[in-house]
N, C-alpha and C. Protein backbone atom coordinates (compact mmCIF):
# COMPACT_ATOMS: atom_id res chain seq x y z
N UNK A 1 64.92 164.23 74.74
CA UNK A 1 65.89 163.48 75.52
C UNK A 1 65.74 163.81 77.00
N UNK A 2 66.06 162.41 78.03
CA UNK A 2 65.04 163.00 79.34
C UNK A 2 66.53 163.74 79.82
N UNK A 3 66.76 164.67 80.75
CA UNK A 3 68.01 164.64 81.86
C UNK A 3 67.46 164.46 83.15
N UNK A 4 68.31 163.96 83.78
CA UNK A 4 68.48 163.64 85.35
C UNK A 4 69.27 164.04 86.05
N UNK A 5 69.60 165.07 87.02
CA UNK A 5 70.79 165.40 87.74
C UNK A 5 70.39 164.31 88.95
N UNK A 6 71.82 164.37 89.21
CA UNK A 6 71.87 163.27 90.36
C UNK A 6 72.44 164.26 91.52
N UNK A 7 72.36 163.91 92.69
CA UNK A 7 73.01 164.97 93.52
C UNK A 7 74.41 164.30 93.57
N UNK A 8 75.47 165.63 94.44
CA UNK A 8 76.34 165.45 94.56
C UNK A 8 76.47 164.25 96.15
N UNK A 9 76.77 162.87 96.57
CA UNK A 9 76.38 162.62 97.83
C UNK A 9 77.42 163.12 98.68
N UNK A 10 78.13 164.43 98.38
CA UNK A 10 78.90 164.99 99.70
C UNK A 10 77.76 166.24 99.56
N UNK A 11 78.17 166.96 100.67
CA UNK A 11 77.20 168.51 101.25
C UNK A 11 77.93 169.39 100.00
N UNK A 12 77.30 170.27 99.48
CA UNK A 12 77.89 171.39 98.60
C UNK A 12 76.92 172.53 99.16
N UNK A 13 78.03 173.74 99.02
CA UNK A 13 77.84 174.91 99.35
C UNK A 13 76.00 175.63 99.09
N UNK A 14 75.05 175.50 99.32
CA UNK A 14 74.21 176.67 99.07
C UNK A 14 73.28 174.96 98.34
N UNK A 15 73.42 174.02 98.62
CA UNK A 15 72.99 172.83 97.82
C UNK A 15 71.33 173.26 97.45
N UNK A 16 70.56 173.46 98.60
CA UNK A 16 69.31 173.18 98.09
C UNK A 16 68.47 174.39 97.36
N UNK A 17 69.43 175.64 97.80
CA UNK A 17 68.89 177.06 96.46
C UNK A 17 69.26 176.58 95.28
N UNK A 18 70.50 175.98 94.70
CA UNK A 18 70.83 175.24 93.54
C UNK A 18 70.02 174.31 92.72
N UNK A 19 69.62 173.02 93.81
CA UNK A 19 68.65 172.47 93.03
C UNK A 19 67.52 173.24 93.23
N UNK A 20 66.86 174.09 93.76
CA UNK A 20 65.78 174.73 93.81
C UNK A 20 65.57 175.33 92.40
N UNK A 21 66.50 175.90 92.03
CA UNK A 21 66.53 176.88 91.15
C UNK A 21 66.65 175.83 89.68
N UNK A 22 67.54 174.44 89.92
CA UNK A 22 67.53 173.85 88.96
C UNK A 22 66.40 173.41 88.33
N UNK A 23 65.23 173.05 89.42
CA UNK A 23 63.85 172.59 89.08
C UNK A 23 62.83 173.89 88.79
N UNK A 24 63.05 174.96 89.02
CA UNK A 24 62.07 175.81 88.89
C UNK A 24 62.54 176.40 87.46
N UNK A 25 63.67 176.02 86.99
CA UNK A 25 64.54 176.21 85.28
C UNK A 25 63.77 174.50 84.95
N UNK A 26 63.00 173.70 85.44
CA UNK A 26 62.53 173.11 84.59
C UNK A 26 63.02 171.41 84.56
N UNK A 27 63.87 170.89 85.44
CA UNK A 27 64.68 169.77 85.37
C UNK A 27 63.57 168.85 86.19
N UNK A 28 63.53 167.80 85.05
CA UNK A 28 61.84 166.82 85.22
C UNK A 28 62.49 166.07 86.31
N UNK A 29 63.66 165.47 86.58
CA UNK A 29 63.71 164.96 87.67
C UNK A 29 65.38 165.11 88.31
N UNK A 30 65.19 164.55 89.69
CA UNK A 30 66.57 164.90 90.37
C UNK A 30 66.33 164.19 91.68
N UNK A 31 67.73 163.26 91.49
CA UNK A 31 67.90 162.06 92.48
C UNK A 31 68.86 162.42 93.22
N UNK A 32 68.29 162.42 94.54
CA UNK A 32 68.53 162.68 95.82
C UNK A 32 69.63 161.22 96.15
N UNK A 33 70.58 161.40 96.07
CA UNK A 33 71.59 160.50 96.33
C UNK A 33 72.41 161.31 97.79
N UNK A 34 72.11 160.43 98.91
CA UNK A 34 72.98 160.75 99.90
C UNK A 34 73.01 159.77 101.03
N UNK A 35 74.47 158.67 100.65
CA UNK A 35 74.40 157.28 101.07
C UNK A 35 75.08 157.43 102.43
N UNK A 36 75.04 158.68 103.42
CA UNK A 36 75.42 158.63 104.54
C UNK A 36 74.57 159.50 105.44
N UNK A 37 72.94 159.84 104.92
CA UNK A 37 72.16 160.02 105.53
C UNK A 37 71.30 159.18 106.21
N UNK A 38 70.74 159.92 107.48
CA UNK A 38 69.68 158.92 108.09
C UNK A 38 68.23 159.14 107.39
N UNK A 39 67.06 158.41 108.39
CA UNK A 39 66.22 158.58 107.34
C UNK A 39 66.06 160.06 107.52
N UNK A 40 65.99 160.91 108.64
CA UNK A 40 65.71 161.68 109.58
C UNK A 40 66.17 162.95 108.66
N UNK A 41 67.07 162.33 108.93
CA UNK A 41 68.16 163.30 107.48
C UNK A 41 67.78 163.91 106.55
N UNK A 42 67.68 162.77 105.86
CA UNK A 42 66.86 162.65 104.09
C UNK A 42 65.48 163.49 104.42
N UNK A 43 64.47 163.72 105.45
CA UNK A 43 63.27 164.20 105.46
C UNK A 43 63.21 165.55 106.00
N UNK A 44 64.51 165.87 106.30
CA UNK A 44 64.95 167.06 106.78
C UNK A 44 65.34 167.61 105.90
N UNK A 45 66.29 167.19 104.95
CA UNK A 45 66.62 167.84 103.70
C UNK A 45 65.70 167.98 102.82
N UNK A 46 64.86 166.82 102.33
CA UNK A 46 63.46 167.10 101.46
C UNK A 46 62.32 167.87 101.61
N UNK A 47 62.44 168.21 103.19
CA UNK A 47 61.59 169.35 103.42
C UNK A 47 62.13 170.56 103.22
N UNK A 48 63.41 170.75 102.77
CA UNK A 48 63.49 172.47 102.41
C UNK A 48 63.50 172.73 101.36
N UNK A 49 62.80 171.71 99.93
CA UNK A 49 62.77 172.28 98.99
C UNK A 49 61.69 172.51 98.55
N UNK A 50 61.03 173.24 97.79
CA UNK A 50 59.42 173.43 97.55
C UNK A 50 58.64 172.52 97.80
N UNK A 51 57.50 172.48 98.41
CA UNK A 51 56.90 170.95 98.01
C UNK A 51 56.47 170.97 96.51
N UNK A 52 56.19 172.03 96.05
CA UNK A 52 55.38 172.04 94.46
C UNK A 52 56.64 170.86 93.61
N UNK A 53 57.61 171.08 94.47
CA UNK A 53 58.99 169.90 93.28
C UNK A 53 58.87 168.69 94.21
N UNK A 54 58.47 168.20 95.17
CA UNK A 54 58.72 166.92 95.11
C UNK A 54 58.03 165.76 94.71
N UNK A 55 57.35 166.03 93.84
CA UNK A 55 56.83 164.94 92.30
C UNK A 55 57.96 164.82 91.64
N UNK A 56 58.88 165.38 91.63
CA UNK A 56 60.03 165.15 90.59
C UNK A 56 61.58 165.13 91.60
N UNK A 57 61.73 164.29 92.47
CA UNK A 57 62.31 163.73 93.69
C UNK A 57 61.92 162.64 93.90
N UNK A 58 63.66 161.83 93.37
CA UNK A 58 63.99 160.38 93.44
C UNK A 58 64.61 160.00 94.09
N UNK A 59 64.22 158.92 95.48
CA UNK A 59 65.07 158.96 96.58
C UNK A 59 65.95 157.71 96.32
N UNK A 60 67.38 157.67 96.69
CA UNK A 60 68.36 156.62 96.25
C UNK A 60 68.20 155.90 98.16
N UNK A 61 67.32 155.17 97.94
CA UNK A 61 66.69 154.60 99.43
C UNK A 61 66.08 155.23 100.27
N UNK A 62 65.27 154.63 101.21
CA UNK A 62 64.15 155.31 102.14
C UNK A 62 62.88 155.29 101.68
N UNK A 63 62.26 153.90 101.58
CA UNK A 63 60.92 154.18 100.45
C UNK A 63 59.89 154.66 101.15
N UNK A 64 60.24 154.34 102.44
CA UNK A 64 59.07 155.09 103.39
C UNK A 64 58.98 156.57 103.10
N UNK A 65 59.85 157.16 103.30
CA UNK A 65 59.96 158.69 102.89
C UNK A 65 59.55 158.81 101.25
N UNK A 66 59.36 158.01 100.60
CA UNK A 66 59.15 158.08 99.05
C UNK A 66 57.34 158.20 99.09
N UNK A 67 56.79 157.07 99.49
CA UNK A 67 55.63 157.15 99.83
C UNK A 67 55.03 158.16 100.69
N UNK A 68 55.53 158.68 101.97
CA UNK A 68 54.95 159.39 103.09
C UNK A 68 55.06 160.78 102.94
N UNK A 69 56.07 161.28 101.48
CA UNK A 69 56.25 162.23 101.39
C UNK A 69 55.49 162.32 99.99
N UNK A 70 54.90 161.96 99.83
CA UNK A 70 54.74 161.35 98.31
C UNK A 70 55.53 162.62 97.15
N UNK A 71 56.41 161.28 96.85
CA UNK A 71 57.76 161.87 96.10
C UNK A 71 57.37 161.18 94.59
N UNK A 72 58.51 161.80 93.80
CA UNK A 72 58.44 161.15 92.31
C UNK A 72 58.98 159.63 92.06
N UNK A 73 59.88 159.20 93.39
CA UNK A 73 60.13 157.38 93.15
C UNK A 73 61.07 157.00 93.83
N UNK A 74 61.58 155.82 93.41
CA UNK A 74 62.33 154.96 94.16
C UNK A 74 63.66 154.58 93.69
N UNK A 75 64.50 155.22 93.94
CA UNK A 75 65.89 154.20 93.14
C UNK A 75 66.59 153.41 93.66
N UNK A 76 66.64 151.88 93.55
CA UNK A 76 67.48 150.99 94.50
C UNK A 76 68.97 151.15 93.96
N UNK A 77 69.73 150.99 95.10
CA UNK A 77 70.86 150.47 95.13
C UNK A 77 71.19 149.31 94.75
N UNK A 78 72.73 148.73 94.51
CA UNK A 78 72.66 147.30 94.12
C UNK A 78 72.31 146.61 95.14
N UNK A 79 72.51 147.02 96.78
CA UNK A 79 72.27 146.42 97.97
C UNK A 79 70.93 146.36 97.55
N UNK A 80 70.51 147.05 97.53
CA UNK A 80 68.95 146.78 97.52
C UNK A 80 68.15 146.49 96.96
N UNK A 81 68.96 146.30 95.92
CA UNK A 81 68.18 145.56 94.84
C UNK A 81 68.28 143.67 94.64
N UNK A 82 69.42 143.43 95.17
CA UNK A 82 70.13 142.43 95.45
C UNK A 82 69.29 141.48 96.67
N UNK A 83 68.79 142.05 97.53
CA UNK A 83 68.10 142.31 98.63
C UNK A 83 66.39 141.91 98.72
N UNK A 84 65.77 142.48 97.42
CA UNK A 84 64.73 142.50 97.33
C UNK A 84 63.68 141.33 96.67
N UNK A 85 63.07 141.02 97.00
CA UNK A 85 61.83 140.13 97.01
C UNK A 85 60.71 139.90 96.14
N UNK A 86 60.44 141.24 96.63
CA UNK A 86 59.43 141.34 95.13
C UNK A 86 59.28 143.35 95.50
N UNK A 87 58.88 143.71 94.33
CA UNK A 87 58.91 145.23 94.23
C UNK A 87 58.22 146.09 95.25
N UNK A 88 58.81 146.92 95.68
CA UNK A 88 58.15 148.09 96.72
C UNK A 88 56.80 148.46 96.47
N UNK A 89 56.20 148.89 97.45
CA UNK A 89 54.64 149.35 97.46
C UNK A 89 54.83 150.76 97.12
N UNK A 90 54.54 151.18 95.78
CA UNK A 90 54.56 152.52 95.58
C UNK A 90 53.49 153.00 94.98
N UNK A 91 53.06 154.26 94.67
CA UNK A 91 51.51 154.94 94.83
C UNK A 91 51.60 155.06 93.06
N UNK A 92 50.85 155.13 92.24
CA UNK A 92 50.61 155.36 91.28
C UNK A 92 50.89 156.48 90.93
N UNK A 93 52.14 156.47 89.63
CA UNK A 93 52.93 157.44 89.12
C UNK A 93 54.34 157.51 89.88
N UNK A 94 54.70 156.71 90.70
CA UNK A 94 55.85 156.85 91.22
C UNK A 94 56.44 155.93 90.86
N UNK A 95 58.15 156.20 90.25
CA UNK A 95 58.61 155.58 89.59
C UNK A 95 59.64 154.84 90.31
N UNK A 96 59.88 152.98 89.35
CA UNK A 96 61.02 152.20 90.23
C UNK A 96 62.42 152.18 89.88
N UNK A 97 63.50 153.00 89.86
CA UNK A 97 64.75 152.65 88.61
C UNK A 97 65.63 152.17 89.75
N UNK A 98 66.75 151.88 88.93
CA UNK A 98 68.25 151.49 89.23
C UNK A 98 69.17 151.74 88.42
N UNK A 99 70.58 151.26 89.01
CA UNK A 99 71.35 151.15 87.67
C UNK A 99 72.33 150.07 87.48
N UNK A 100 72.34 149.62 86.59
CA UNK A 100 73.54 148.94 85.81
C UNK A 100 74.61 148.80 85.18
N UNK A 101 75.35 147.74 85.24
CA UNK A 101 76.61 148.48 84.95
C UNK A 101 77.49 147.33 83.44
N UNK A 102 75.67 146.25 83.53
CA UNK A 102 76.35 145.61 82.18
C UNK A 102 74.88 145.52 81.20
N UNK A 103 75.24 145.38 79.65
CA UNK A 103 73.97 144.94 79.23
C UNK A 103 73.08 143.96 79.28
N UNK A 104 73.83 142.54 79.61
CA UNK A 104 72.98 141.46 80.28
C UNK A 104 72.13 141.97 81.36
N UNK A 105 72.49 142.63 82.18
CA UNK A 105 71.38 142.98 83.50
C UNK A 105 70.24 143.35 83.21
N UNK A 106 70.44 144.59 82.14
CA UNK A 106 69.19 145.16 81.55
C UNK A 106 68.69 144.14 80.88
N UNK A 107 68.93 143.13 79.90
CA UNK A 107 68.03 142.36 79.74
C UNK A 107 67.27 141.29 80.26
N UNK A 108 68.10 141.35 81.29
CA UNK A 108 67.51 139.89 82.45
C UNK A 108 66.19 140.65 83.42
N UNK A 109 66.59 142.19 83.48
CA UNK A 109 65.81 142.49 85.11
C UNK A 109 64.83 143.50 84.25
N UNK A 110 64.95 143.65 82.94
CA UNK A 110 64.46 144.71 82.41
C UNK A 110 62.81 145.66 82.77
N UNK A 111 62.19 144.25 82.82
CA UNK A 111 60.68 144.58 82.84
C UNK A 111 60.29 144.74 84.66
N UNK A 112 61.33 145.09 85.59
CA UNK A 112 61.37 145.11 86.55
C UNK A 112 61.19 146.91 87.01
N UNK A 113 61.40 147.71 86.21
CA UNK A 113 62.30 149.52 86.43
C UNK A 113 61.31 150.06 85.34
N UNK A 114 60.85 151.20 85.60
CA UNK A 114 60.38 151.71 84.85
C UNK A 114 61.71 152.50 83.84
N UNK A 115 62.53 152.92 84.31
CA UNK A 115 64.11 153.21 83.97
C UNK A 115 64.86 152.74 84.78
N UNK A 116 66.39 152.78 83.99
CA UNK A 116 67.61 152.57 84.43
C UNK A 116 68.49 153.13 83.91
N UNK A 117 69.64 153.09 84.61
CA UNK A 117 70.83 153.77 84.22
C UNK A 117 71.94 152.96 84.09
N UNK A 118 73.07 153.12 82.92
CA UNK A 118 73.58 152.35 82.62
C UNK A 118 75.06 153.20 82.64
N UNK A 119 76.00 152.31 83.32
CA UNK A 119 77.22 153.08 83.81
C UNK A 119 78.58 152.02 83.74
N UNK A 120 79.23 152.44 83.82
CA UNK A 120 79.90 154.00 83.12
C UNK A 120 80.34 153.97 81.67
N UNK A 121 79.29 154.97 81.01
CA UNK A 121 79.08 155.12 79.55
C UNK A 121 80.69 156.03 78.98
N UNK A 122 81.06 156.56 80.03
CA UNK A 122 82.40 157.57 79.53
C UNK A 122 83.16 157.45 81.08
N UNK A 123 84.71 157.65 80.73
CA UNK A 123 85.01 158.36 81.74
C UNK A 123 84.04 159.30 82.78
N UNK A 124 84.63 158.64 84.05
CA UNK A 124 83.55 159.10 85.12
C UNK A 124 84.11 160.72 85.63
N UNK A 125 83.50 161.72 85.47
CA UNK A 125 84.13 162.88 86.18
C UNK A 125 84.41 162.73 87.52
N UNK A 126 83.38 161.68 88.81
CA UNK A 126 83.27 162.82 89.87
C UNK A 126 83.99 161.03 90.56
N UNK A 127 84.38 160.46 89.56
CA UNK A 127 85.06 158.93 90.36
C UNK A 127 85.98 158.90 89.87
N UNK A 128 87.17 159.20 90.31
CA UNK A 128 88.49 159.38 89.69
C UNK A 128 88.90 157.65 89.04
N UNK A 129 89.37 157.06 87.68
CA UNK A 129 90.10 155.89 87.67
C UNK A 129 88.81 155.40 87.42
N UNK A 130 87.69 155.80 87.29
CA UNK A 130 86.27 154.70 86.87
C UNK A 130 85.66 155.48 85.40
N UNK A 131 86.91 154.21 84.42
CA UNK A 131 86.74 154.30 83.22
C UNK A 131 85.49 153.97 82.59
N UNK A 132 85.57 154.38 81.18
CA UNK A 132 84.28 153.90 80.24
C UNK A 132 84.22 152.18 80.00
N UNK A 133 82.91 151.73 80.51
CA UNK A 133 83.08 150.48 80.26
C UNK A 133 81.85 150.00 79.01
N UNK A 134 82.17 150.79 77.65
CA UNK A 134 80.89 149.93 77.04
C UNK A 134 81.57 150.69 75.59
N UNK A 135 81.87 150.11 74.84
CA UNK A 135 81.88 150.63 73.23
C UNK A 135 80.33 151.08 72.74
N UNK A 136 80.28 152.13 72.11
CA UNK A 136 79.14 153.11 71.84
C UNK A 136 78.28 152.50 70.99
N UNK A 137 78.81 151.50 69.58
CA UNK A 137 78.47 151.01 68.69
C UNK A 137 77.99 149.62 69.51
N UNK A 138 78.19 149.06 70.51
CA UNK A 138 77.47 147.85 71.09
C UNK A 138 76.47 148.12 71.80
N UNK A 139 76.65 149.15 72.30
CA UNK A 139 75.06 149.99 73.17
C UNK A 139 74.14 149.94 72.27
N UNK A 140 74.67 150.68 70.98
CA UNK A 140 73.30 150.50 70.22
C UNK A 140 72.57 149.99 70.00
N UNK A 141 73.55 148.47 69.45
CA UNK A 141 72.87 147.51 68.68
C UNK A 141 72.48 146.84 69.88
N UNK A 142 72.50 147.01 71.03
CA UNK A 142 71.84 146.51 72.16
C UNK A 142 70.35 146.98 72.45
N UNK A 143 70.46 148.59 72.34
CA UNK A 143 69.00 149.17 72.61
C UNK A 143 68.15 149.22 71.75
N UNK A 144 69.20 148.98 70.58
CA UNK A 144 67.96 148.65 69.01
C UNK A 144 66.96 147.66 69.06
N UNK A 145 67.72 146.20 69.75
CA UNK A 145 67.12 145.11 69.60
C UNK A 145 66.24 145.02 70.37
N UNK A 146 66.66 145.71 71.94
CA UNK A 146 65.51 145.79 72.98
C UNK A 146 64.30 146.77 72.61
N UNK A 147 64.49 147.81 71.82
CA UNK A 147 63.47 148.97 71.52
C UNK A 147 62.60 147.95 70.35
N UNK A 148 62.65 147.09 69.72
CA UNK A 148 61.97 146.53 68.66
C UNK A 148 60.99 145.21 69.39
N UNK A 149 61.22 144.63 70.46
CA UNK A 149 60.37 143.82 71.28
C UNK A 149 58.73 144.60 71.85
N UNK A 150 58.15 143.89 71.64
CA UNK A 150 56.76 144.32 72.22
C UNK A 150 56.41 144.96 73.36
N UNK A 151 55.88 146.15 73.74
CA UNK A 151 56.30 146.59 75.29
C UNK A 151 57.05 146.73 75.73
N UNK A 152 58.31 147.30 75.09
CA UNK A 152 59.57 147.75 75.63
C UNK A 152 59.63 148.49 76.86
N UNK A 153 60.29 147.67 77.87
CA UNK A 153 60.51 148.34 78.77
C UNK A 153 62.32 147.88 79.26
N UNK A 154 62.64 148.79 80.35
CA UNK A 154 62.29 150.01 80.44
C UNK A 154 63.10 151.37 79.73
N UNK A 155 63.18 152.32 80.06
CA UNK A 155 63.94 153.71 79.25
C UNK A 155 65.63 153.33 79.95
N UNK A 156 66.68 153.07 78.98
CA UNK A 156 67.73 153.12 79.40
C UNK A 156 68.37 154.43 79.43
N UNK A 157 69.00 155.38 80.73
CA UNK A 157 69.64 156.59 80.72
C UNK A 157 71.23 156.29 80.76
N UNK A 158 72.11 157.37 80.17
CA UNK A 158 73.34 156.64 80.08
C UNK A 158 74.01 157.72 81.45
N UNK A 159 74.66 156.81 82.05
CA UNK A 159 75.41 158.00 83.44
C UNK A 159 76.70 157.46 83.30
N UNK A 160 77.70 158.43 83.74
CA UNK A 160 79.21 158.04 84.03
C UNK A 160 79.93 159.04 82.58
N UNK A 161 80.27 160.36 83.18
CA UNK A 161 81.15 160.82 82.25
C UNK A 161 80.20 161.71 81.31
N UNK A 162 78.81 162.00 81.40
CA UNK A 162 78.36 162.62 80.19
C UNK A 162 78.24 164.05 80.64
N UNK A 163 79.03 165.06 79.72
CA UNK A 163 78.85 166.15 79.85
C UNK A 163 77.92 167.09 78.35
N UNK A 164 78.26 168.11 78.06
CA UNK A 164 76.84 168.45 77.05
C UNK A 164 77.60 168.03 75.69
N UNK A 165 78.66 168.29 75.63
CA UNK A 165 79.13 167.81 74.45
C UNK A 165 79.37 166.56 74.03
N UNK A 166 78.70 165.87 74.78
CA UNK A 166 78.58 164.51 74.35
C UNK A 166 77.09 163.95 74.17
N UNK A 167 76.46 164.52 74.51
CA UNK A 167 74.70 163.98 74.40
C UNK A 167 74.68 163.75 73.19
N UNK A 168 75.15 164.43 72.39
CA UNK A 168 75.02 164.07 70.92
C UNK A 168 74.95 162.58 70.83
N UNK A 169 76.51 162.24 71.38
CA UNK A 169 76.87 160.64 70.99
C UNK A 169 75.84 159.65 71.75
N UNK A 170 74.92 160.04 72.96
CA UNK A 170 74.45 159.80 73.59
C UNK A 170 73.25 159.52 73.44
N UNK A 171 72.43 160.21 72.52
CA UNK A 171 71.03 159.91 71.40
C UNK A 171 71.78 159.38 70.43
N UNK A 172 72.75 159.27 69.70
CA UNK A 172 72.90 158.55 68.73
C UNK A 172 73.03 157.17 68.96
N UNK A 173 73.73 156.56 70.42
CA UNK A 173 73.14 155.50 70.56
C UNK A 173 71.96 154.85 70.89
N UNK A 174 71.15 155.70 71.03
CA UNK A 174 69.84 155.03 71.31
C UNK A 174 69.26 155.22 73.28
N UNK A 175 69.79 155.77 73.50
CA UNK A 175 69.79 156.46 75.23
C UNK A 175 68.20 156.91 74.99
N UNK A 176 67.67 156.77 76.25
CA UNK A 176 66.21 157.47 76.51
C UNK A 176 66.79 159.07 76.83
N UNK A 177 67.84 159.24 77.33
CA UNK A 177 68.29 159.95 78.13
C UNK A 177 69.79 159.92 78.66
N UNK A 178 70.13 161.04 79.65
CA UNK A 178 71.29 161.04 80.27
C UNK A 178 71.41 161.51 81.90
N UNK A 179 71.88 161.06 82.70
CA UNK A 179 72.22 160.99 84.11
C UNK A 179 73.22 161.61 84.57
N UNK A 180 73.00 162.97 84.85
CA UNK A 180 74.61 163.57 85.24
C UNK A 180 74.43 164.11 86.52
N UNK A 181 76.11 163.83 87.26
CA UNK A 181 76.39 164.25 88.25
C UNK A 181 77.52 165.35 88.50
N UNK A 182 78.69 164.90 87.77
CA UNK A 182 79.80 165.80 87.70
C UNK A 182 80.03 166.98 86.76
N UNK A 183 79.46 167.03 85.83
CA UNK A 183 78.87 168.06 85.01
C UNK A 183 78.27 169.17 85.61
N UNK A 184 77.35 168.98 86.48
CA UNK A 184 76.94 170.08 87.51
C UNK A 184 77.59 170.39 88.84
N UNK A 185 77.82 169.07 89.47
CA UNK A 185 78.33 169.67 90.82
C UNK A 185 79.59 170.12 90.71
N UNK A 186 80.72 169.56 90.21
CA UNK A 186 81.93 170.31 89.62
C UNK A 186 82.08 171.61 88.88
N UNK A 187 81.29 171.70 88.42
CA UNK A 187 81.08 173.12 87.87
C UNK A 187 80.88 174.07 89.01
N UNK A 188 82.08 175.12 88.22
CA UNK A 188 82.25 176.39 89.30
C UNK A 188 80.23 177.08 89.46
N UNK A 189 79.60 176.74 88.73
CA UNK A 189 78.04 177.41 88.50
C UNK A 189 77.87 176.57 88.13
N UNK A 190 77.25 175.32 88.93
CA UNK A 190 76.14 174.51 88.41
C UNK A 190 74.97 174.50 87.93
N UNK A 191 74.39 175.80 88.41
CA UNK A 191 72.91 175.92 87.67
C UNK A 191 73.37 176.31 85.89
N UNK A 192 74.16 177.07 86.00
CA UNK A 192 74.53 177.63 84.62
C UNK A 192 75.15 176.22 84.05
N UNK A 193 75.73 175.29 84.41
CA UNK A 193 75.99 173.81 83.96
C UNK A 193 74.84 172.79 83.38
N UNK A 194 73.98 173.52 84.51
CA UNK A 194 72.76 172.34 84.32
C UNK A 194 71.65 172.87 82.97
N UNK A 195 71.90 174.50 82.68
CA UNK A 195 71.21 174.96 81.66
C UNK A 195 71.81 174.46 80.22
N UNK A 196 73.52 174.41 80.25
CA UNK A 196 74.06 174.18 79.12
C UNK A 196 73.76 172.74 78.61
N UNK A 197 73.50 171.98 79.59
CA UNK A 197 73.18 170.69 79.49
C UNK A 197 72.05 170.29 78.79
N UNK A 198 70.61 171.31 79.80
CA UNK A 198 69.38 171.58 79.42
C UNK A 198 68.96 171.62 77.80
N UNK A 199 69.68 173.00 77.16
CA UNK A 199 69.91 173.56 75.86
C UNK A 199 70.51 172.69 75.04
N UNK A 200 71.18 171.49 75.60
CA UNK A 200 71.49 170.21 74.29
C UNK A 200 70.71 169.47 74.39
N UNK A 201 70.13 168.85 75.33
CA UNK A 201 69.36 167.73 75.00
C UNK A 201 67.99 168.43 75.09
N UNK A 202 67.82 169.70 74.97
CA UNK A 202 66.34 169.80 73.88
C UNK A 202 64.91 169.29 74.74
């Protein structure tokens, strides 16, 4: 089962020893979400973390910095996805996702993302009042039908609300994976959050 931490997009205390430490414990990827940075910003911050980790650094916009830094990919926004034309110029092995927030989307834009994320699968921790919008038993029979087509693409991750005791329910519907944000950054010890997480989905 894949995990994804997402960052927190406010500043947190000691942020980049945290994810440092989260990726050197092994976390295949981690999306750099910070929708009130410049680009300047974003390349300032991506330079203080190892370079040996930024193959596995997903920028939530700035594809220039995705390419120039050569990072692990691209995640559009709905702006920017909304926006777009035809797909970004990205280097081989760098990945295109987004996310969604109904199952029609995924089947309309599907073969567009190498992944996506599909929200909000549970109560949202870190969005107060941004309920679960999807019955568990319709996900399924959603990703069943899409997993049985020829060339299935792409990997649906479920985000919004998943903490470790729920991954369970989370492969049982048929999830490539899971997308968490509030699970770690809310946690008084996020690295120790991000291991408990780690240790369920295996």
């Amino acid at each position: 089962m894949q995990l994804v931490v997402i960052s927190s997009p406010e500043a947190v205390a000691q942020e980049v020893q945290l994810m440092s430490e989260m990726l050197a414990a092994g976390l295949p990827r981690l999306h750099l979400r910070k929708p009130n940075f410049s680009g300047l910003e974003m390349r300032n911050f991506v330079a203080q973390l190892p370079a040996k980790y930024h193959p596995r650094l997903v920028l939530h916009g700035h594809p220039d910095l995705v390419t120039g830094m050569k990072l692990g990919g691209l995640h559009l926004t709905t702006t920017a996805r909304k926006a777009l034309t035809s797909r970004p110029k990205l280097a081989a092995g760098q990945t295109l996702s987004t996310s969604f927030h109904t199952l029609a989307e995924i089947r309309r834009h599907r073969r567009k993302y190498d992944y996506v994320f599909l929200s909000p699968v549970f109560d949202s921790l870190s969005k107060s009042g941004y309920a679960a919008g999807f019955e568990l038993s319709t996900v399924a029979e959603a990703l069943w039908q899409l997993q049985r087509r020829t060339g299935y693409t792409p990997q649906v991750l479920a985000l919004g609300g998943v903490e470790a005791h729920r991954l369970a329910a989370v492969r049982q519907a048929g999830f490539a994976g899971a997308a968490v944000l509030g699970a770690v950054w809310q946690s008084p010890d996020p690295v120790a959050a991000f291991h408990k997480l780690q240790a369920v989905a295996g």
